[in-house]
Protein backbone atom coordinates (compact mmCIF):
# COMPACT_ATOMS: atom_id res chain seq x y z
CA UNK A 1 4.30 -3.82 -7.08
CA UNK A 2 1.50 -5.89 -7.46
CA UNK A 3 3.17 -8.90 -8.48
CA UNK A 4 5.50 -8.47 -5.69
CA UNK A 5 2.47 -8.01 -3.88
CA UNK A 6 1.15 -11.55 -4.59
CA UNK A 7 4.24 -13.24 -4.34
CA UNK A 8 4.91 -12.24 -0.80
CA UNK A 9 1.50 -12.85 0.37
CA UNK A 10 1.53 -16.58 -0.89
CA UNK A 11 5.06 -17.25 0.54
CA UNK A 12 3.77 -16.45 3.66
CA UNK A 13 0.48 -17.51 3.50
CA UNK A 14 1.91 -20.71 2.90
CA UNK A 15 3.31 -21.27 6.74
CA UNK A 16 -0.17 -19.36 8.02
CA UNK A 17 -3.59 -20.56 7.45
CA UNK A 18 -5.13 -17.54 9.07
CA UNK A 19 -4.29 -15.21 6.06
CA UNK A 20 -6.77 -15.11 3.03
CA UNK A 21 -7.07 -13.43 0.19
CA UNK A 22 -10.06 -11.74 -1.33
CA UNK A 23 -10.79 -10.21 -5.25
CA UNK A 24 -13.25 -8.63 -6.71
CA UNK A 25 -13.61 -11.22 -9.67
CA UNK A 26 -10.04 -9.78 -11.46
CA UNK A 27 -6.37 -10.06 -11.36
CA UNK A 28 -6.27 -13.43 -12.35
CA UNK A 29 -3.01 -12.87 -14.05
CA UNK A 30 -1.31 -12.52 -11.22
CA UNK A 31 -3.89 -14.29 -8.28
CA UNK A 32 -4.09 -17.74 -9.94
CA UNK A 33 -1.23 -19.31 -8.73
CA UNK A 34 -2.06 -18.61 -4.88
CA UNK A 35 -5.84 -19.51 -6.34
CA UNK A 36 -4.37 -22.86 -7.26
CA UNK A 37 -2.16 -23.64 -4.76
CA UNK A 38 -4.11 -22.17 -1.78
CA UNK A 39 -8.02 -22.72 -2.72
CA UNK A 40 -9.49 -22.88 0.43
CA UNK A 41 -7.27 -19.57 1.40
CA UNK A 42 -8.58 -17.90 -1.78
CA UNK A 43 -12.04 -16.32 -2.45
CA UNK A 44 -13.30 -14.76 -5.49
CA UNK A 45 -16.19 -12.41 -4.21
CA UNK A 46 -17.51 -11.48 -7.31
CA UNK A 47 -17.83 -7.96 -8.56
CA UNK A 48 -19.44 -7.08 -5.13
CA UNK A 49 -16.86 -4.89 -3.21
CA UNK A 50 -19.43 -4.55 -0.48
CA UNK A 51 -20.16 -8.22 -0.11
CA UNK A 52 -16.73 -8.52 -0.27
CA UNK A 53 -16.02 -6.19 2.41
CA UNK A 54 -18.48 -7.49 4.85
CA UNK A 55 -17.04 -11.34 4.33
CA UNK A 56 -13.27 -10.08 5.36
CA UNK A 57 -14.64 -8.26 8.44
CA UNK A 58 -16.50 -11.46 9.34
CA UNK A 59 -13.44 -14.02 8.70
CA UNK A 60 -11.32 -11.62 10.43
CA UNK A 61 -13.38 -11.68 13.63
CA UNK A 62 -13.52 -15.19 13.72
CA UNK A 63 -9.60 -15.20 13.41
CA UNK A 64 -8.65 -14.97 9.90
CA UNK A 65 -5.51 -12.34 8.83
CA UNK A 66 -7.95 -11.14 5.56
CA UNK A 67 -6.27 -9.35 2.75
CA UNK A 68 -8.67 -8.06 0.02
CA UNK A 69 -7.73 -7.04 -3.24
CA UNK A 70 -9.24 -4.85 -6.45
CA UNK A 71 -8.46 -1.54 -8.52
CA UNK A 72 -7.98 1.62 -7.56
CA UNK A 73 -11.03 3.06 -5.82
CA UNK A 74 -13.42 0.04 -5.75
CA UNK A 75 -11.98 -1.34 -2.19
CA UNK A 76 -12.42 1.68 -0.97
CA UNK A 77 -15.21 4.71 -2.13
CA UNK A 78 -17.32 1.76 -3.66
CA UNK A 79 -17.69 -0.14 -0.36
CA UNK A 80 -16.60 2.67 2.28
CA UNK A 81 -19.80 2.20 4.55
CA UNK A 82 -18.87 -1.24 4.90
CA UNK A 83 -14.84 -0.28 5.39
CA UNK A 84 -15.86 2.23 7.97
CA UNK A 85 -18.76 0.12 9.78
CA UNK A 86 -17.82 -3.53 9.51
CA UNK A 87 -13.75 -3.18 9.13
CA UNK A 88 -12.66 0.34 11.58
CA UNK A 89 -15.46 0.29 14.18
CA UNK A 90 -14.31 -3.83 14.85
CA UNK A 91 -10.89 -2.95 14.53
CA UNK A 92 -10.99 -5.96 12.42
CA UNK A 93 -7.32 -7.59 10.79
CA UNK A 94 -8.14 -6.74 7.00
CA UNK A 95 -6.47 -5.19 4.99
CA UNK A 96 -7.43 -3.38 1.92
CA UNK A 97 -5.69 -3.36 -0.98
CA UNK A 98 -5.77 -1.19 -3.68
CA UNK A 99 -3.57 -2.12 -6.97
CA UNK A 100 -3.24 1.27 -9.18
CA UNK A 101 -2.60 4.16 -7.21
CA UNK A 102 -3.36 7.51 -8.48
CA UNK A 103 -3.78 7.50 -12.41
CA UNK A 104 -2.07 4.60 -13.02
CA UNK A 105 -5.51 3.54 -14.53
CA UNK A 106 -5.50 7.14 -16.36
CA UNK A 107 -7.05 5.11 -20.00
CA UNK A 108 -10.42 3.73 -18.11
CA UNK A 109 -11.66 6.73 -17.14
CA UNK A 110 -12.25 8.49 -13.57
CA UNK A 111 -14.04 5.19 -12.63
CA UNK A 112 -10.44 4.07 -12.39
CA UNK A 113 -8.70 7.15 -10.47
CA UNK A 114 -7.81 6.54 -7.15
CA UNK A 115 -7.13 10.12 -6.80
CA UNK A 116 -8.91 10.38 -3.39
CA UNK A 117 -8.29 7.63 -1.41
CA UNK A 118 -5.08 8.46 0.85
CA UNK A 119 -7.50 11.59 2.05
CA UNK A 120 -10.67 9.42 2.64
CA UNK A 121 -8.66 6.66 4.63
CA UNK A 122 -6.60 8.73 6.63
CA UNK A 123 -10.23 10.27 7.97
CA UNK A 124 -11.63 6.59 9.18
CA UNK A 125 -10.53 5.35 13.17
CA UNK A 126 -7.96 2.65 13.63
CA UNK A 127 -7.14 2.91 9.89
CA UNK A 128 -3.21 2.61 9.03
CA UNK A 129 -2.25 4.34 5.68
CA UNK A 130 0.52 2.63 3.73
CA UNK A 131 2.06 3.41 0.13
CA UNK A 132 4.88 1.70 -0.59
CA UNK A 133 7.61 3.37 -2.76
CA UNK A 134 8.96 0.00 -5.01
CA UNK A 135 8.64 -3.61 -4.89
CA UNK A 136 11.16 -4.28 -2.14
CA UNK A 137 9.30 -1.80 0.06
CA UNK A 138 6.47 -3.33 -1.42
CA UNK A 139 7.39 -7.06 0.20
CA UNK A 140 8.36 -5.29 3.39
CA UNK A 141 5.13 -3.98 3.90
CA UNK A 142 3.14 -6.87 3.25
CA UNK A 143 5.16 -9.15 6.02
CA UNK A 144 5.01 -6.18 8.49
CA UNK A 145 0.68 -6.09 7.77
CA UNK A 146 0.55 -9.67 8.28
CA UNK A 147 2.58 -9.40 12.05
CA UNK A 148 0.32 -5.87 12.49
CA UNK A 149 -2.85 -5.81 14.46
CA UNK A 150 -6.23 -3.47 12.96
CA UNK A 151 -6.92 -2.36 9.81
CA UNK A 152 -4.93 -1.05 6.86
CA UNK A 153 -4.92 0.27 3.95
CA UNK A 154 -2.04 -0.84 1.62
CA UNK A 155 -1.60 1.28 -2.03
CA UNK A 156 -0.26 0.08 -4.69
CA UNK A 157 1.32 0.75 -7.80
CA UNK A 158 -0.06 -0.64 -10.98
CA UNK A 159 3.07 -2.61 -12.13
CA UNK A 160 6.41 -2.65 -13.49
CA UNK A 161 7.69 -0.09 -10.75
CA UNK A 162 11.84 -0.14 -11.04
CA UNK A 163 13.49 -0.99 -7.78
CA UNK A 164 14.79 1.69 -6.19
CA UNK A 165 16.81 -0.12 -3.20
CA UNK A 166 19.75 -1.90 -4.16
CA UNK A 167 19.86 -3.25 0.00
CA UNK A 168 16.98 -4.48 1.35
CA UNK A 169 16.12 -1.13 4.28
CA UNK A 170 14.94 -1.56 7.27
CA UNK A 171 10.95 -0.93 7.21
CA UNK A 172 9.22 0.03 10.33
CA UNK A 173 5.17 1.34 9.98
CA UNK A 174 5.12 4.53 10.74
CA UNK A 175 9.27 5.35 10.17
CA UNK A 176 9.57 6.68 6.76
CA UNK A 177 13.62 5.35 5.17
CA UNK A 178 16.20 7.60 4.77
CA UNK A 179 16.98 6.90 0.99
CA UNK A 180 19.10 9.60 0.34
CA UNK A 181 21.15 11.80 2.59
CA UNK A 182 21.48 15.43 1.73
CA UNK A 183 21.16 19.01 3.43
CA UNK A 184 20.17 21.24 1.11
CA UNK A 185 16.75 20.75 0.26
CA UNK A 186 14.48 17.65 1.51
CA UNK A 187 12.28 15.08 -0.86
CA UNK A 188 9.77 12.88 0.33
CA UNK A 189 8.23 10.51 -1.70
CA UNK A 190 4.67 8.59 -1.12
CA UNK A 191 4.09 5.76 -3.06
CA UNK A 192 5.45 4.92 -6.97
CA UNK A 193 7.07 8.45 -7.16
CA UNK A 194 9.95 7.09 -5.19
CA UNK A 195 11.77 6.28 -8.70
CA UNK A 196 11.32 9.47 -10.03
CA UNK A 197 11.90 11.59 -7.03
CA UNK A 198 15.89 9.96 -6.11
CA UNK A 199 16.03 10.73 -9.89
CA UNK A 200 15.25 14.56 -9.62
CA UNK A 201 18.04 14.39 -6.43
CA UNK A 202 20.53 12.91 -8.61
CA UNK A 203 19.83 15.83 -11.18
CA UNK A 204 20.27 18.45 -8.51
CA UNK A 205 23.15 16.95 -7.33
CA UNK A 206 24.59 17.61 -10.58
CA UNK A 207 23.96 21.51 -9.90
CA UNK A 208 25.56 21.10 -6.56
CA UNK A 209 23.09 20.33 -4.28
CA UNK A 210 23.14 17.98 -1.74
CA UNK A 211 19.42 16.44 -1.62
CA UNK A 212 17.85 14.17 0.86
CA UNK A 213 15.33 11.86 -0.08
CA UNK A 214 12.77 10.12 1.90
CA UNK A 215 10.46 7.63 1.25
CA UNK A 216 7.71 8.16 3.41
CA UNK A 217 5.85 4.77 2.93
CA UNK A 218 3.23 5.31 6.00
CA UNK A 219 0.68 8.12 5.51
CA UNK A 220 -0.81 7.36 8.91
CA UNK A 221 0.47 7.42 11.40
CA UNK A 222 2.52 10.16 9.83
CA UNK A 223 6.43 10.11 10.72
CA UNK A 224 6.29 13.79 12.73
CA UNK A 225 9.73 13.35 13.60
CA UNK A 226 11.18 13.29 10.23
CA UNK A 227 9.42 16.29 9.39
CA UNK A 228 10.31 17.79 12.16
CA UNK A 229 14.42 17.14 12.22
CA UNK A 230 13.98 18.42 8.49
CA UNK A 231 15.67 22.48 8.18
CA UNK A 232 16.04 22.41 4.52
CA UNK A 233 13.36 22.90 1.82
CA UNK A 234 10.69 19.94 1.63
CA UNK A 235 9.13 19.11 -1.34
CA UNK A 236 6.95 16.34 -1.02
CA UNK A 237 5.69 14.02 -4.05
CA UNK A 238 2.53 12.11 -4.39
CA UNK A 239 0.78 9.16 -7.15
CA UNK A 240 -1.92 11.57 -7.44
């Protein structure tokens, strides 16, 4: 997800000079080729996710479409004053993003979990929630930020997610996609559990059961009608 992640923010920040990206001094694996290519669209903040924080609010309210990028929990619980303060209360255009989901991270430690953050971000005003469920959804969502006005939250994967849609779906914020259609008993995926959630429906289709799957890709605002039209059994799956 993360590389897909990259790749779609440089294509497009490539017609748009308004959209910058910000890291917290890593990812350079993936980063340095929009580093190269788009310097003075780039900005290594240094292992300051605070500073960092503060710097997107402030290019974003002089214009700027600000993307900021780290691990896990750092863009968020390390610098949530500033995320709440600087970012929600402006209803500034950044958008945080957080690259290892859950315990994607699980070797380094609890530093590393992100294992809180959907509940924390879904508390703070004007904040939009979204977890992609591969890397298609993954490109969807970052061309739908760009075009969306206030702050997000965008969770990621860690890497090497499969791709779950063989057609490219259409992705709305805030309409979860219909990956499956069943009427037995209801899945709905957040996030990198998309994979292994259409492969639990295929296994219950082998019993005989006829399983929808959704991939609920906004957390907030929450697709209510989905949930709603549902009658069957609803299971739902998280990266936690």
């Amino acid at each position: 997800m993360r590389t897909a992640f990259v790749e779609s923010l440089f294509e497009l920040a490539e017609q748009d000079s308004r959209i910058v990206l910000l890291v917290g001094d890593l990812g350079f694996g993936v980063v340095t080729p929009f580093m190269e290519r788009l310097p003075r669209q780039f900005v290594n903040a240094g292992v300051a996710e605070q500073n960092m924080t503060g710097m997107a609010a402030g290019m974003a309210l002089s214009g700027k479409i600000v993307f900021t990028y780290s691990i896990a929990n750092f863009p968020v619980l390390r610098c949530l004053e500033q995320v709440r303060n600087d970012v929600c209360y402006h209803c500034a255009n950044v958008r945080i993003t957080a690259v290892g989901g859950g315990m994607a991270y699980g070797s380094l430690g609890p530093s590393h979990h992100a294992t809180e953050d959907i509940a924390v971000m879904r508390t703070l005003p004007n904040m939009l929630v979204v977890a992609p469920g591969d890397p298609v959804e993954t490109r969807l969502a970052v061309r739908a930020l760009v075009g969306y006005n206030g702050p997000a939250y965008l969770r990621l994967g860690r890497d090497k997610e499969p791709i779950v849609h063989k057609q490219v779906p259409a992705f709305i914020l805030g309409k979860a996609i219909t990956v499956r259609d069943g009427r037995d008993i209801t899945l709905i995926s957040t996030g990198s559990m998309l994979h292994n959630a259409v492969t639990a429906a295929a296994i219950l289709a082998e019993q005989g059961l006829q399983v929808r799957v959704l991939s609920m890709h906004t957390i907030k605002p929450l697709d209510k009608e989905n949930l709603i039209l549902t009658d069957s059994v609803v299971l739902v799956s998280n990266t936690n």
